[in-house]
N, C-alpha and C. Protein backbone atom coordinates (compact mmCIF):
# COMPACT_ATOMS: atom_id res chain seq x y z
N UNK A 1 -26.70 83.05 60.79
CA UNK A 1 -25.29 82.79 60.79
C UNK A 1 -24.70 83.47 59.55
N UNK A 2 -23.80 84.05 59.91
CA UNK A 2 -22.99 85.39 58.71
C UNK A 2 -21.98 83.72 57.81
N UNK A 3 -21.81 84.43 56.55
CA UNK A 3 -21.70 83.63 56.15
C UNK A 3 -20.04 83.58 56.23
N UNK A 4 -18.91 84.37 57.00
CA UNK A 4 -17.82 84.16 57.49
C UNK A 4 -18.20 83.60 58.45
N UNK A 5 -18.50 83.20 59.60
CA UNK A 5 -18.69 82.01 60.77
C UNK A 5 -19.11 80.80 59.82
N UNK A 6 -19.82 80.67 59.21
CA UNK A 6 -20.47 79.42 58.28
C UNK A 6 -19.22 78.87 57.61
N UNK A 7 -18.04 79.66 56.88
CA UNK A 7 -17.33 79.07 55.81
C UNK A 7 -15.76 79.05 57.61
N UNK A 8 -15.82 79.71 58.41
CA UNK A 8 -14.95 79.54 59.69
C UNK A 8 -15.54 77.71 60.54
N UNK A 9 -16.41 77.58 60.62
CA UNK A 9 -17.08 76.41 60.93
C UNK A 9 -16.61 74.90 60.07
N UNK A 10 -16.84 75.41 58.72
CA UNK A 10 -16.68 74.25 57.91
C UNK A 10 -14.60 74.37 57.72
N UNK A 11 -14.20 75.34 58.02
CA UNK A 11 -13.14 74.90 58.11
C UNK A 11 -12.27 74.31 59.16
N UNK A 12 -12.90 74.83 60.34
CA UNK A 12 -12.49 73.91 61.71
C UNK A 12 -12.99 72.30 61.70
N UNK A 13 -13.88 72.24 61.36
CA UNK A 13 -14.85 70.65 60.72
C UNK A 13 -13.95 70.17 59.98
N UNK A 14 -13.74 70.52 58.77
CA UNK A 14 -12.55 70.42 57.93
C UNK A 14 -11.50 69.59 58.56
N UNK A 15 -10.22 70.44 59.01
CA UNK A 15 -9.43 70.82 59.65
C UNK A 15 -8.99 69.16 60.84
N UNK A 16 -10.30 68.95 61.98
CA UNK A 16 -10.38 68.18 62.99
C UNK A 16 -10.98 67.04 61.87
N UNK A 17 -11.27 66.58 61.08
CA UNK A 17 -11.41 65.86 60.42
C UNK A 17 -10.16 65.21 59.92
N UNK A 18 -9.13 66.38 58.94
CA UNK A 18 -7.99 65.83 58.85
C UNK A 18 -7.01 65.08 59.94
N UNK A 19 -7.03 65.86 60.66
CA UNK A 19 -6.13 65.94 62.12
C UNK A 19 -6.48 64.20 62.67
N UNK A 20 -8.10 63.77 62.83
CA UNK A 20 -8.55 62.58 62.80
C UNK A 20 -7.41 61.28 62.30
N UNK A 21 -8.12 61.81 60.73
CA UNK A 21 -7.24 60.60 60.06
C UNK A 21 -6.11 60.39 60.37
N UNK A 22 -4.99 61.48 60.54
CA UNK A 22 -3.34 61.59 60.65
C UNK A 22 -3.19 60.99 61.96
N UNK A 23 -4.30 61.20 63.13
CA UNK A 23 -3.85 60.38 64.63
C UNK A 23 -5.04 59.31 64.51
N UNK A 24 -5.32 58.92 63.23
CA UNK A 24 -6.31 57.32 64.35
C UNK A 24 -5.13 56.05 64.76
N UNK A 25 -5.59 55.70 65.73
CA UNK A 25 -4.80 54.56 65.76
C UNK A 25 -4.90 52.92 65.31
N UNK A 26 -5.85 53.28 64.17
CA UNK A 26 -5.85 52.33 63.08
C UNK A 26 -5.33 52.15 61.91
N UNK A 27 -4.69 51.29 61.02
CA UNK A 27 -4.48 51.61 59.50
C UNK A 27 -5.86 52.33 58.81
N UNK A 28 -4.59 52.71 57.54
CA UNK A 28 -5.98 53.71 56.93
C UNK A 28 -7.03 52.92 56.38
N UNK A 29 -6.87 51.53 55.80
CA UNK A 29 -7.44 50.61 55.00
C UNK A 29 -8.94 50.90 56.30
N UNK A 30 -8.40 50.44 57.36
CA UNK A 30 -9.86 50.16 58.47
C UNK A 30 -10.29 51.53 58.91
N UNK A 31 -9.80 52.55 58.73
CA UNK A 31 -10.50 53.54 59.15
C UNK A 31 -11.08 53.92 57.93
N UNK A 32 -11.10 53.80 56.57
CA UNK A 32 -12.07 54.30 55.20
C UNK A 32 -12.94 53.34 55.66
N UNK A 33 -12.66 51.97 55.73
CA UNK A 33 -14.16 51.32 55.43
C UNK A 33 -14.82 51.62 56.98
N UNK A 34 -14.56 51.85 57.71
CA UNK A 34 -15.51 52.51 58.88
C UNK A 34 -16.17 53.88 58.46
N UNK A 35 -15.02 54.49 58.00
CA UNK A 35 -15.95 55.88 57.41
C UNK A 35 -17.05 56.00 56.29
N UNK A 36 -16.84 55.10 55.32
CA UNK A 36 -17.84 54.61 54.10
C UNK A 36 -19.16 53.77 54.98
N UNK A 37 -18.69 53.14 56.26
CA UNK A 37 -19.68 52.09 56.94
C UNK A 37 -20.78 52.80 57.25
N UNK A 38 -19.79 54.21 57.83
CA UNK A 38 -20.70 55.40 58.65
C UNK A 38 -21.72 56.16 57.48
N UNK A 39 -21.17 56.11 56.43
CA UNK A 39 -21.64 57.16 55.62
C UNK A 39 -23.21 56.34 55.01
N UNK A 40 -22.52 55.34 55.03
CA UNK A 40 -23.63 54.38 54.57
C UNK A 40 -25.10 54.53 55.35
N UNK A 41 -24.34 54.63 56.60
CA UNK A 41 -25.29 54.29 57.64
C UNK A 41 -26.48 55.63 57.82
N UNK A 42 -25.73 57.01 57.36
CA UNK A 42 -26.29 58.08 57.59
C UNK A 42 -26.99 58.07 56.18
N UNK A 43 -26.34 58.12 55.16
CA UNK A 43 -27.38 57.86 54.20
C UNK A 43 -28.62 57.19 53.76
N UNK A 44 -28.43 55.97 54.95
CA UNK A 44 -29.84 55.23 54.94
C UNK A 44 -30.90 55.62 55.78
N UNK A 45 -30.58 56.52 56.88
CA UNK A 45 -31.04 57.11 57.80
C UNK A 45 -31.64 58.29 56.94
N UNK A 46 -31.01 59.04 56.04
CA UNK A 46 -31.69 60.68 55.66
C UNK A 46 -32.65 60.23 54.45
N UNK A 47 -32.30 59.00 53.93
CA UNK A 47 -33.49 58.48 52.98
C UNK A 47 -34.32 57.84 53.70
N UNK A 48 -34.65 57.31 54.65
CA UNK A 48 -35.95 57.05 55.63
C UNK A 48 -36.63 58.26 56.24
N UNK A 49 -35.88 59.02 56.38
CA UNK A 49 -36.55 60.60 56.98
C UNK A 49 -36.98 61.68 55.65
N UNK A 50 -36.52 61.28 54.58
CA UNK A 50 -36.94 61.95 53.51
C UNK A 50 -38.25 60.85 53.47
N UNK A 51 -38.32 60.01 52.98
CA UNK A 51 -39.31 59.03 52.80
C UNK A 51 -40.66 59.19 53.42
N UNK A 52 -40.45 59.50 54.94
CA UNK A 52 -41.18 59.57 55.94
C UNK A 52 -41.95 60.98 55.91
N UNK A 53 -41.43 62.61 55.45
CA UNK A 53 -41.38 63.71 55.25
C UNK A 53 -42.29 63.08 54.10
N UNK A 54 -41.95 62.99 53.13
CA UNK A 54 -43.20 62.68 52.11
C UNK A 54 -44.18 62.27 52.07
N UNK A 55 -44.52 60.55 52.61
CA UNK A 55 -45.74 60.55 53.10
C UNK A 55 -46.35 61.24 53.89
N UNK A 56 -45.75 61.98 55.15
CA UNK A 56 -46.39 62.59 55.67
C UNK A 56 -47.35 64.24 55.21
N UNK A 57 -48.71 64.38 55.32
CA UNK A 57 -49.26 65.51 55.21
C UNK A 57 -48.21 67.00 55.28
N UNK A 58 -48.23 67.99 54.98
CA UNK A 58 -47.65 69.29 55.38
C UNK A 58 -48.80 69.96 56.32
N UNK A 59 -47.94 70.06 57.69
CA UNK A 59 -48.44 70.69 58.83
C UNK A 59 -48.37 72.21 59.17
């Protein structure tokens, strides 16, 4: 991946991200703590798969 599609990508990501927040049809108060809920949630997820990557042997 050229690294204009890579920095074109993260700005459409970007972009539909903002667009998100401006149409949820929640207050913003409940849509951060859903997004912090989420973030939480993925962060506990990539530290169990890091975790797991470690104990495990290299194949």
């Amino acid at each position: 991946m050229s690294s204009k599609s890579f920095f074109s990508l993260l700005t459409g990501l970007a972009a539909g991200v903002a667009l998100g927040f401006l149409f949820a049809p929640e207050k913003g108060e409940k849509t951060r703590k859903k997004v912090m809920e989420k973030l939480d949630e993925w962060e506990e997820c990539l530290r169990a798969e890091k975790a797991a990557a470690e104990e495990s042997p290299n194949e």
